[in-house]
Protein backbone atom coordinates (compact mmCIF):
# COMPACT_ATOMS: atom_id res chain seq x y z
CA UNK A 1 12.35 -35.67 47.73
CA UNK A 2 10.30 -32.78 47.88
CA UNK A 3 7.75 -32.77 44.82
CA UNK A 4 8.01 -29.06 44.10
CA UNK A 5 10.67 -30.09 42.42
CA UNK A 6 10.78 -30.13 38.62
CA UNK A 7 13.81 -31.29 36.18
CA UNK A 8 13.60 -30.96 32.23
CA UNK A 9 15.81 -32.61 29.85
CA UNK A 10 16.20 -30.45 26.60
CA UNK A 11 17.79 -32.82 23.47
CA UNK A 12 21.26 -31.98 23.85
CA UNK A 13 22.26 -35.17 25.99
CA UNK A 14 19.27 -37.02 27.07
CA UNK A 15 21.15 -40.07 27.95
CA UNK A 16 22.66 -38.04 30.91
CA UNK A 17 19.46 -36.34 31.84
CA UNK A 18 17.85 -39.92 32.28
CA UNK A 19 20.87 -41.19 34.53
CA UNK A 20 20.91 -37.91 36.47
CA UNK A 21 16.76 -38.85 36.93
CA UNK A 22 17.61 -42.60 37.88
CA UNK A 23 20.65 -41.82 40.09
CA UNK A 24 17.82 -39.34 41.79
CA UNK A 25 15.09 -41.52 41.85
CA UNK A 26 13.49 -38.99 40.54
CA UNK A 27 11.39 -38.60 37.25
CA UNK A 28 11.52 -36.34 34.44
CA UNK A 29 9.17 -33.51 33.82
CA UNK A 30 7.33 -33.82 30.22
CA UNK A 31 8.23 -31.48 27.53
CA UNK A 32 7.97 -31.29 23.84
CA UNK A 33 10.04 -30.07 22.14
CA UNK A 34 9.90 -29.90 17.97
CA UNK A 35 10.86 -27.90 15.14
CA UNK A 36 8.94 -26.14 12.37
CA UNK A 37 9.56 -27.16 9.28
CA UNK A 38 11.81 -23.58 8.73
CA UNK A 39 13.60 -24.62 12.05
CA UNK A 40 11.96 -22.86 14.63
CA UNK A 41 12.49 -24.42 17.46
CA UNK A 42 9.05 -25.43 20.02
CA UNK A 43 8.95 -26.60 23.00
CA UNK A 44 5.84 -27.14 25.52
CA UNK A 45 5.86 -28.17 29.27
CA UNK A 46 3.87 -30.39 29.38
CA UNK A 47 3.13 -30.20 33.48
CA UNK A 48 2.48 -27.75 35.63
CA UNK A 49 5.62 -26.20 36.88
CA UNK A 50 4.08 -23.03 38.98
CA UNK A 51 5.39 -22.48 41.98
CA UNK A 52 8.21 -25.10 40.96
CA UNK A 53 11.76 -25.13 41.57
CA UNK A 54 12.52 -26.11 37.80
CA UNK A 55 16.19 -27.89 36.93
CA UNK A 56 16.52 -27.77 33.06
CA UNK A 57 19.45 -29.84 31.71
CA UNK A 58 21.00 -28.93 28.64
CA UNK A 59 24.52 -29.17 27.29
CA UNK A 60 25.11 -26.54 24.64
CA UNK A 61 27.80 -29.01 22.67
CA UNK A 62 27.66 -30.51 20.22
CA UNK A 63 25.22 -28.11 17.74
CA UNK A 64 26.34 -24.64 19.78
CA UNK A 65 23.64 -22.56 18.18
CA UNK A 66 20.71 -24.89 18.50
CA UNK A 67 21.04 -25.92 21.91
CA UNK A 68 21.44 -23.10 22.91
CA UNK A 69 18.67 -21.38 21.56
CA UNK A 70 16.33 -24.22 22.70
CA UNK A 71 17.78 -23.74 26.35
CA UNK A 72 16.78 -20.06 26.22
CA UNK A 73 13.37 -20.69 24.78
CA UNK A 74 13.07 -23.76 27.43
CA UNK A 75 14.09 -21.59 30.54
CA UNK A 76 11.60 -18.52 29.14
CA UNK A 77 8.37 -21.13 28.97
CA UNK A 78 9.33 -21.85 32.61
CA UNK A 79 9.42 -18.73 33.24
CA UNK A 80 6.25 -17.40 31.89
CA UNK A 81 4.63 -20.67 33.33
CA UNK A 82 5.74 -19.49 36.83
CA UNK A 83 8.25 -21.22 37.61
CA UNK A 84 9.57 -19.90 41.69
CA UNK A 85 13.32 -20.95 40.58
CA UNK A 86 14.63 -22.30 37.39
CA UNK A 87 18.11 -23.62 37.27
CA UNK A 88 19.83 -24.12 33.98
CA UNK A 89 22.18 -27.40 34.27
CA UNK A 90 24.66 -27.20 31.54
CA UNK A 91 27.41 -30.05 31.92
CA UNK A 92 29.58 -28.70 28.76
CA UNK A 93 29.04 -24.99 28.48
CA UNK A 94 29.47 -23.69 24.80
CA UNK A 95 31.49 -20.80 23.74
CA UNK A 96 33.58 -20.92 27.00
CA UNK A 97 36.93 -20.44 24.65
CA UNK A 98 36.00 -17.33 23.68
CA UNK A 99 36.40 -15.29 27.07
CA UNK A 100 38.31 -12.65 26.05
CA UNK A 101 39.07 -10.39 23.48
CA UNK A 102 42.43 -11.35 22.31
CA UNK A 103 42.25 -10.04 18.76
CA UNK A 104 40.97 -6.48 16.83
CA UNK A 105 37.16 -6.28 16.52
CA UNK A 106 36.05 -10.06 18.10
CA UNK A 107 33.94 -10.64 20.50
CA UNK A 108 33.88 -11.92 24.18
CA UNK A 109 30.79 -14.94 22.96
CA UNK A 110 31.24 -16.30 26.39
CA UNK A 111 29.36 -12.80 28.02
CA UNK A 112 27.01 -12.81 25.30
CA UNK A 113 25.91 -16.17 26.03
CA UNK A 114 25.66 -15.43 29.81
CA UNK A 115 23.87 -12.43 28.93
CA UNK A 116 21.66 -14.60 27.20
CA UNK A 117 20.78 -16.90 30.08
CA UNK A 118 19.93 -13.76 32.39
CA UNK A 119 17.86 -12.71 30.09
CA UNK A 120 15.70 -15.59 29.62
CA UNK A 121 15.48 -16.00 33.35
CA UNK A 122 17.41 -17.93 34.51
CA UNK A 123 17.87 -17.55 38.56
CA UNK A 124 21.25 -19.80 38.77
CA UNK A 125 23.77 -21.61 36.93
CA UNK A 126 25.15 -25.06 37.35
CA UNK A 127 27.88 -26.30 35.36
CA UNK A 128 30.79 -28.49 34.67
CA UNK A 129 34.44 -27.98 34.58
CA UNK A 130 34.43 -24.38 32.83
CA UNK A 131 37.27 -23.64 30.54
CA UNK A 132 37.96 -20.72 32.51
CA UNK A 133 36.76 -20.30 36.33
CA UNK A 134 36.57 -15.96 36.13
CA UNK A 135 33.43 -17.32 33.46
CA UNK A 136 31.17 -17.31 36.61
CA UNK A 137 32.39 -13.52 36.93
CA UNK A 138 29.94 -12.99 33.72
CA UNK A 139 26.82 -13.95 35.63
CA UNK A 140 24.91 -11.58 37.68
CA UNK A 141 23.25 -14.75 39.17
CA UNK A 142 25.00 -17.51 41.41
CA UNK A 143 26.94 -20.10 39.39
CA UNK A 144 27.89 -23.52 40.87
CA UNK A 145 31.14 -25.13 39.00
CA UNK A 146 31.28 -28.34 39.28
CA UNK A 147 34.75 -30.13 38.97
CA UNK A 148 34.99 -34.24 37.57
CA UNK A 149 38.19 -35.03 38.76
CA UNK A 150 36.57 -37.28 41.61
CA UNK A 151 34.77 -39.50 38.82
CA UNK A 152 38.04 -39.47 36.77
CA UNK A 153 40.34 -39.90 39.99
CA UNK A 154 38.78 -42.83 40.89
CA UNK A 155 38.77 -44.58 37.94
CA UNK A 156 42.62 -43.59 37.42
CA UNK A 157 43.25 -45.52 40.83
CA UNK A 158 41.52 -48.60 39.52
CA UNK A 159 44.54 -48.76 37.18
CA UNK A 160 46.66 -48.97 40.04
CA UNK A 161 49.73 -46.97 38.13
CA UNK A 162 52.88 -46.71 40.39
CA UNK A 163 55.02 -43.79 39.84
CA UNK A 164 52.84 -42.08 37.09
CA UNK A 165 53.23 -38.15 36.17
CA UNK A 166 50.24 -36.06 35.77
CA UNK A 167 50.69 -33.52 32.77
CA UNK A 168 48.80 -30.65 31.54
CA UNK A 169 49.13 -30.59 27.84
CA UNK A 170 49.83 -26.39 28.07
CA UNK A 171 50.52 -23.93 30.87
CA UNK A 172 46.63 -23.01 30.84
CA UNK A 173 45.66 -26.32 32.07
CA UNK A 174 48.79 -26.53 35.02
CA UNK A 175 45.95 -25.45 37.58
CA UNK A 176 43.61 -28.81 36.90
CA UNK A 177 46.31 -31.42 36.46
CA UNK A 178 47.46 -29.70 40.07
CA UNK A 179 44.73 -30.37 41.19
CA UNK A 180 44.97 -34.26 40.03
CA UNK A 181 48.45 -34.81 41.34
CA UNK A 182 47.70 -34.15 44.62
CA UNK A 183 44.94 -35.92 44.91
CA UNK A 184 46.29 -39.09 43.23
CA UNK A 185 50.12 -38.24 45.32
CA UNK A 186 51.53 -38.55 41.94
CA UNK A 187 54.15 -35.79 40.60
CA UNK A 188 53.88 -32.93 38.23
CA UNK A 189 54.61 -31.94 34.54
CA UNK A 190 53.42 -29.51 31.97
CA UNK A 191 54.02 -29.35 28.44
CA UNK A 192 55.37 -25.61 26.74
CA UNK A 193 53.72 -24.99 23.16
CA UNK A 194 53.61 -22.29 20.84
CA UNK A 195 49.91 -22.44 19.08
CA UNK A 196 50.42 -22.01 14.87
CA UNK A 197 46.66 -21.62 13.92
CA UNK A 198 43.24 -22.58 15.48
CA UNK A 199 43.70 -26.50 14.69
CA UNK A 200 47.31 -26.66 14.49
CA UNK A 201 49.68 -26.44 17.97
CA UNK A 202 53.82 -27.51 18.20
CA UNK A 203 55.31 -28.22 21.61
CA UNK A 204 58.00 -27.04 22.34
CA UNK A 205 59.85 -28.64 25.48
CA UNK A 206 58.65 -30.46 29.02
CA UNK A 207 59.05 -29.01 32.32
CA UNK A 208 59.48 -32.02 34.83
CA UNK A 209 60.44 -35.77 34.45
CA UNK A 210 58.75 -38.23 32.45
CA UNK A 211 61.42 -40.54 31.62
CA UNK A 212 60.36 -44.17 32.23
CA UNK A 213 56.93 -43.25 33.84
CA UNK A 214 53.12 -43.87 33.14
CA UNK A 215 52.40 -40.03 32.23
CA UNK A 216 48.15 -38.65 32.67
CA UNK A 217 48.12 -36.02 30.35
CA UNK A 218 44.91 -33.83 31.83
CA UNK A 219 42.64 -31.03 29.86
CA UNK A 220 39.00 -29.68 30.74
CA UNK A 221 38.01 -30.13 26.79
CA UNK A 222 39.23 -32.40 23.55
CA UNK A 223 38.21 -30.89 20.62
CA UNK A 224 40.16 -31.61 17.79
CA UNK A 225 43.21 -33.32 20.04
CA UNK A 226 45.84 -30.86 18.27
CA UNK A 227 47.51 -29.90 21.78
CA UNK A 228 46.92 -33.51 23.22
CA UNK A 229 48.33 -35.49 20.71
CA UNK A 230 51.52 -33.12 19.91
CA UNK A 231 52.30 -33.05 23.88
CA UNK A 232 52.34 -37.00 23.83
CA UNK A 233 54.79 -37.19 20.86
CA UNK A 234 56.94 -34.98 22.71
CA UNK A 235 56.20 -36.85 26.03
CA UNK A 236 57.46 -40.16 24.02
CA UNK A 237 60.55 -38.32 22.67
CA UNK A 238 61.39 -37.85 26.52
CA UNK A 239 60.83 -41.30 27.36
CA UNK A 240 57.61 -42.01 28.91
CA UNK A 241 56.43 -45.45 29.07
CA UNK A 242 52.53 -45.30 28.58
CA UNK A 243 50.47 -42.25 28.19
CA UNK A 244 46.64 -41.93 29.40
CA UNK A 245 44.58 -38.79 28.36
CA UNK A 246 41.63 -37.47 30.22
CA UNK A 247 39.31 -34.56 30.02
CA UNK A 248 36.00 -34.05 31.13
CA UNK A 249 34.59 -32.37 27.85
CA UNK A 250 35.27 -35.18 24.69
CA UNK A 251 33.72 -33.10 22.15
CA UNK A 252 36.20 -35.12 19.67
CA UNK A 253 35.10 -33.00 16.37
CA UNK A 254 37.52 -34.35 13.09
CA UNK A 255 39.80 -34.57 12.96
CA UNK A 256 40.38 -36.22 16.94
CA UNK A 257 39.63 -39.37 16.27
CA UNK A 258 42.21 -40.16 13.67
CA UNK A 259 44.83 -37.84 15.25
CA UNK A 260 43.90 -40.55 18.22
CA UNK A 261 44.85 -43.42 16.54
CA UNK A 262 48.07 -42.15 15.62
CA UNK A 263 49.32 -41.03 18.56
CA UNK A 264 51.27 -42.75 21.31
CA UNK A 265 48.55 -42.24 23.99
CA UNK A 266 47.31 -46.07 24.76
CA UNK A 267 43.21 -44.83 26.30
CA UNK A 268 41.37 -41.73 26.13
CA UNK A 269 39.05 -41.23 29.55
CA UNK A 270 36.02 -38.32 28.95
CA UNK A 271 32.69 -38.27 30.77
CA UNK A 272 29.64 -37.90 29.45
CA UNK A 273 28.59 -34.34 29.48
CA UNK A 274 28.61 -34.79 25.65
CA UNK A 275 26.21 -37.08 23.78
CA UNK A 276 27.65 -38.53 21.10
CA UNK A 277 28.03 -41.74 19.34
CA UNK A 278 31.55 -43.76 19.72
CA UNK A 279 30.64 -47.34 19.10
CA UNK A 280 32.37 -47.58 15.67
CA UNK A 281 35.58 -45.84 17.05
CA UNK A 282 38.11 -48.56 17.01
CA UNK A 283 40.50 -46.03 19.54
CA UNK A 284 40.42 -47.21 23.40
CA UNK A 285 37.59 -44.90 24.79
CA UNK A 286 36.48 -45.06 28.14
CA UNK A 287 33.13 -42.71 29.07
CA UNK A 288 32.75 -41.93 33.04
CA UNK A 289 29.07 -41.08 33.80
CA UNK A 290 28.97 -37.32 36.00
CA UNK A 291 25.16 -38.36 36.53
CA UNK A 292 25.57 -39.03 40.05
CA UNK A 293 27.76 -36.29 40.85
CA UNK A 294 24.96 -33.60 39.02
CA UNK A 295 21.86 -35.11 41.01
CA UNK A 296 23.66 -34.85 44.40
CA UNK A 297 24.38 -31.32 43.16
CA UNK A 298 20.99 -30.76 42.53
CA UNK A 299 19.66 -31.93 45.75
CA UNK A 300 21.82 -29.44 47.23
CA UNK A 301 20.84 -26.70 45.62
CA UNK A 302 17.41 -27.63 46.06
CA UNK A 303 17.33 -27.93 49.68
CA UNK A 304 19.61 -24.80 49.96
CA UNK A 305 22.55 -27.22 51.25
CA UNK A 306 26.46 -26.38 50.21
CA UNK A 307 27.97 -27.77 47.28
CA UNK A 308 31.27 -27.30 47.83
CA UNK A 309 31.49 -29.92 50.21
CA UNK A 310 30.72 -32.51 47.73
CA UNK A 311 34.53 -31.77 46.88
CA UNK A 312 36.00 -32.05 50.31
């Protein structure tokens, strides 16, 4: 590796900052970061990063505000310490949802927060899964999306499920679960629904067949499992025999968990790009690391190779 090289962990997710430095054989930089006791947030590097193509990794979920704030004020000490290049790695990009302005007098958060980023200096973008891929359109700097249906794919095939459907849980999520059937050879459904409120969705009728088949219901983010766990009721009305749910954002805020438990899906697959405790959760849960998949990506971008071609 070359050692102008330079990757910061903020406190959003340091679990997966430490894997992404193990699966690199590479170590992390020193920083400290505190807060005043009125909640100002501090942080000092804590080696010399001049010169240095800097990698700081920060999820902005769970705690939207303060993560995000700390990534700015992280990527603007780079910055004034001289960094050459400072990358912001954010596996779970907050306020994604809010790309457009859909209603009288709100805003479009998702610009803001790119704004933001530019702002603060950051040179390039890398980041998981977006909610929407016209997000990178926001960015006056390149962005690098990175997808985890490879990690999830292969664990999938380890279940060795013959015949299964793969089923986006809504019309906006057709493109991804695409994207899974073909490369698991499995078949296609999607789910119709007619959203009531922000936590609250009905659906409405299935377009495909379920009937006696293992169904994969796929979505890029579980927040409160509204649209997840209302498509599998009506996937069990239609006759499916076992339902698996995956997404690569779990940000499982209440009330998931319990609408979890009471739904017909059997295991809930997420990766890691959110930190968060689910020990005590008595619901099947199974956490993919993206570790691997974010260090080759930083390599890459490091040594100015192509990242696309870790998806061919």
């Amino acid at each position: 590796m070359n050692f102008e090289m330079k990757i910061i962990s903020g406190t959003a997710n340091p679990p997966l900052a430490q894997k992404i430095s193990k699966c690199m054989d590479y170590p992390l930089c020193a920083v400290n970061i505190s807060s005043f006791p009125e909640g100002e947030t501090f942080v000092q590097i804590l080696e010399d990063v001049r010169g240095r193509d800097v990698f700081i990794i920060q999820s902005t979920i769970p705690k939207p505000n303060q993560a995000l704030m700390e990534l700015l004020i992280l990527i603007d000490a780079a910055r004034r310490a001289s960094a050459d290049r400072i990358t912001a790695v954010i596996p779970c990009y907050g306020y994604a949802r809010q790309d457009k302005k859909d209603q009288p007098r709100v805003p479009i958060t998702a610009k803001l927060v790119a704004n933001l980023l530019n702002a603060a200096g950051a040179n390039r973008i890398l980041t998981m899964d977006l909610h929407a891929g016209q997000l990178q359109g926001f960015f006056d700097i390149p962005v690098d999306n990175l997808f985890a249906y490879p990690v999830i794919s292969e664990y999938l095939r380890s279940l060795h499920l013959k015949d299964a459907v793969v089923c986006s849980p809504d019309v906006g999520s057709i493109k991804l679960a695409s994207a899974f059937a073909r490369r698991l050879n499995f078949s296609l459904a999607t789910v119709d629904k007619t959203r009531m409120s922000g936590t609250k969705v009905k659906a409405t009728k299935i377009i495909g067949n379920v009937k006696g088949k293992d169904v994969i219901l796929i979505d890029d983010i579980i927040s409160t499992a509204g649209s997840l766990t209302e498509a599998a009721r009506l996937i069990t009305k239609k006759g499916a025999k076992r339902i698996f749910a995956c997404a690569t954002h779990g940000i499982l805020v209440d009330p998931a968990i319990e609408r979890l438990q009471k739904s017909p899906i059997c295991r809930l697959i997420i990766t890691d790009t959110v930190n968060q405790d689910l020990s005590k959760t008595d619901f099947d849960i199974k956490t993919l690391s993206i570790a691997c998949l974010l260090g080759q990506a930083i390599t890459r971008i490091h040594s100015n190779e192509s990242i696309s071609s870790l998806f061919d």
